[in-house]
Protein backbone atom coordinates (compact mmCIF):
# COMPACT_ATOMS: atom_id res chain seq x y z
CA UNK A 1 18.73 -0.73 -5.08
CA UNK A 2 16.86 -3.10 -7.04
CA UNK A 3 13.08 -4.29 -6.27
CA UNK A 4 13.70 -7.51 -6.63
CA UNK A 5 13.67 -10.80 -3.84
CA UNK A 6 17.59 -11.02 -2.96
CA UNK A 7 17.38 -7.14 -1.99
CA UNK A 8 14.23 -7.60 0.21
CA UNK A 9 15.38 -10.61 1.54
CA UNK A 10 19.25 -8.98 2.54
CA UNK A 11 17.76 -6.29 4.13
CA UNK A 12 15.73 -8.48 6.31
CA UNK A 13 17.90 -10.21 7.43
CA UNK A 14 20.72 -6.70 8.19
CA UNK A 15 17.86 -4.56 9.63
CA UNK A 16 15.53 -7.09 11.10
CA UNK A 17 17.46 -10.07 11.59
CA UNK A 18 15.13 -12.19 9.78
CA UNK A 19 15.75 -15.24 7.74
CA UNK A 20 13.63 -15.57 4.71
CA UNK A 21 14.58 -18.94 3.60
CA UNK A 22 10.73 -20.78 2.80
CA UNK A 23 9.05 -21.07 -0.79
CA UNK A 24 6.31 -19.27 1.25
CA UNK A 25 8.57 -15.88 2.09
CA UNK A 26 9.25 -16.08 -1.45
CA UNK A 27 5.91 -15.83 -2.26
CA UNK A 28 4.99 -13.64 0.20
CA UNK A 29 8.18 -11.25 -0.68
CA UNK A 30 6.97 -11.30 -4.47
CA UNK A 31 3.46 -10.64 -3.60
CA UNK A 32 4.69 -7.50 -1.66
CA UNK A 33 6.69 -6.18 -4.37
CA UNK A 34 4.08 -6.20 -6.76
CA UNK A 35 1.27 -4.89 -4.56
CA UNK A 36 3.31 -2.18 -2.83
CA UNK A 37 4.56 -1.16 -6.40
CA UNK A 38 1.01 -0.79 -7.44
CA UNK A 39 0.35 0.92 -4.49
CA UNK A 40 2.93 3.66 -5.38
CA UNK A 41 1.88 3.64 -9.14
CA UNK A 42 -1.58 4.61 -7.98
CA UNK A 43 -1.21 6.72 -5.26
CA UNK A 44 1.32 9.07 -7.61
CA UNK A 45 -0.42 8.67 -10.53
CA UNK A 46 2.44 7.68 -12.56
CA UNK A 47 3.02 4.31 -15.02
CA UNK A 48 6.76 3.65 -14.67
CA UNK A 49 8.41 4.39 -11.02
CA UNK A 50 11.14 6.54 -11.12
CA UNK A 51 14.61 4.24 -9.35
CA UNK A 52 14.77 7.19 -6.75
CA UNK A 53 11.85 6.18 -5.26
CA UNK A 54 13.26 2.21 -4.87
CA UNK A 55 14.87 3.36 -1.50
CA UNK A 56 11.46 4.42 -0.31
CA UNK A 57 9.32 1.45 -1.53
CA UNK A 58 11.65 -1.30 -0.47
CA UNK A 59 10.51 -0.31 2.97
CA UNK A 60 7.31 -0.47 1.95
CA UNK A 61 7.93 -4.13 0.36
CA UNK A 62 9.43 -4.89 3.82
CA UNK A 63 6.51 -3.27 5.83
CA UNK A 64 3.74 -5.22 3.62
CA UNK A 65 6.29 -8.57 3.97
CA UNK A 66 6.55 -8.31 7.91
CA UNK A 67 2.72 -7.17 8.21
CA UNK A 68 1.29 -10.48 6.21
CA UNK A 69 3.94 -12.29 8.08
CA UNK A 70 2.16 -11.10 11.18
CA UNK A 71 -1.55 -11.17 10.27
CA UNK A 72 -0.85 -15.14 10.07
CA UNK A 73 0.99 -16.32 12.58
CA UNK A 74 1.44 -13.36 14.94
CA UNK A 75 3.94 -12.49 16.95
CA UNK A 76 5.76 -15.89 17.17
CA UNK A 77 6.07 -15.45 13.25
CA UNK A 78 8.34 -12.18 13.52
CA UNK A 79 10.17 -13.48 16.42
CA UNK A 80 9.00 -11.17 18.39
CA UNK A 81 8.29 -11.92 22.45
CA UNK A 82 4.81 -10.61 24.31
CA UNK A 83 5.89 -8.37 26.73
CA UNK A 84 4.12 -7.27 29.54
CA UNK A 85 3.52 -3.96 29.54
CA UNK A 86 3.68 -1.73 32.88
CA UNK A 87 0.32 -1.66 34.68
CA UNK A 88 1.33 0.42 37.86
CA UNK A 89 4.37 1.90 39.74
CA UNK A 90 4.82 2.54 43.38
CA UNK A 91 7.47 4.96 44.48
CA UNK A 92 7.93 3.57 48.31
CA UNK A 93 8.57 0.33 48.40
CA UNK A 94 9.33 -0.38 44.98
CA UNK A 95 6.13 -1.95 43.37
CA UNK A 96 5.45 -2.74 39.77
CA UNK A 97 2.53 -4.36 38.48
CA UNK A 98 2.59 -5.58 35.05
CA UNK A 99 -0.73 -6.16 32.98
CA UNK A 100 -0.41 -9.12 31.12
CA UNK A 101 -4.06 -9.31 29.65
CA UNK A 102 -3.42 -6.24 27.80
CA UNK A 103 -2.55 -8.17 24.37
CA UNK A 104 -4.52 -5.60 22.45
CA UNK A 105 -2.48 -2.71 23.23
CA UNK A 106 0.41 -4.49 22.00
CA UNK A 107 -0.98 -5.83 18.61
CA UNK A 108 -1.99 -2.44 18.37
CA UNK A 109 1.32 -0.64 19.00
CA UNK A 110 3.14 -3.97 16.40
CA UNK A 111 0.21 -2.83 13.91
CA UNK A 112 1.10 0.52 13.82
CA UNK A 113 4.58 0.00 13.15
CA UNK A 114 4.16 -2.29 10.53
CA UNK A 115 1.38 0.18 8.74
CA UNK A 116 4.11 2.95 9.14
CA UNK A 117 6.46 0.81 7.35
CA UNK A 118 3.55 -0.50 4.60
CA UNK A 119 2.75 2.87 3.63
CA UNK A 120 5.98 4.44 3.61
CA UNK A 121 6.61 8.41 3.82
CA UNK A 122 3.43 10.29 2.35
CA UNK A 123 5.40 13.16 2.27
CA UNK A 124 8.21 12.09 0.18
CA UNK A 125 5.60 9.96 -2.06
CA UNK A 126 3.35 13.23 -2.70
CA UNK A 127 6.57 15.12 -5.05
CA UNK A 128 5.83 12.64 -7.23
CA UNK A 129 2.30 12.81 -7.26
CA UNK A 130 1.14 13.84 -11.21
CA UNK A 131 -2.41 15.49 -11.73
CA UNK A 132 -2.74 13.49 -15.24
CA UNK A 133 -1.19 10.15 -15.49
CA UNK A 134 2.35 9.52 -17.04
């Protein structure tokens, strides 16, 4: 898989259903690549990235896309809804009280998804880790 704009922008649109179609995603999408690829070249040390790794750092191009995507227009800007989330439950009488001022837990749980994506698997990133630079 190559790290280039077509790929990023085909898989957002088969795992995310998202349309990239502005001059801005463009931009944003090349910003990503570049940045996550640095990312990887620094965290493991290494000069040239190895194309087994492309697998692994398109998600992280996707992650970084979808994250600044989100940092400037929110929620609206992924297409994604604020949901309520469940406040309380009553067993008798089938109650539920939803908390709709609770906007922070959400951006937080979005956030965390996103960084998950941005930063990709450690674990996997780490065998390719090199104590002197190559």
């Amino acid at each position: 898989m190559k790290l280039d704009i077509p790929s990023v922008k085909n898989l957002l649109q088969i795992l995310f259903k998202y349309e990239a179609t502005t001059a801005a995603d463009d931009a944003l999408i090349s910003f990503a690549i570049q940045e996550r690829i640095d990312y990887v070249k620094t965290y493991c040390n290494i000069s040239k990235i190895p194309e087994i790794m492309n697998t692994q750092i398109i998600k992280m191009i996707i992650g970084e896309f979808l994250y600044q995507k989100y940092i400037i227009g929110g929620p609206e800007a992924l297409g994604i809804e604020t949901l309520a989330l469940v406040a309380g439950i009553t067993e008798d009488d089938t109650t539920f009280d939803f908390d709709n001022s609770n906007d922070k837990s959400m951006d937080a749980l979005i956030l965390e998804c996103l960084n998950n994506l941005r930063y990709g698997n450690r674990v996997f990133l780490m065998r390719f880790r090199s104590v002197t630079p190559k």
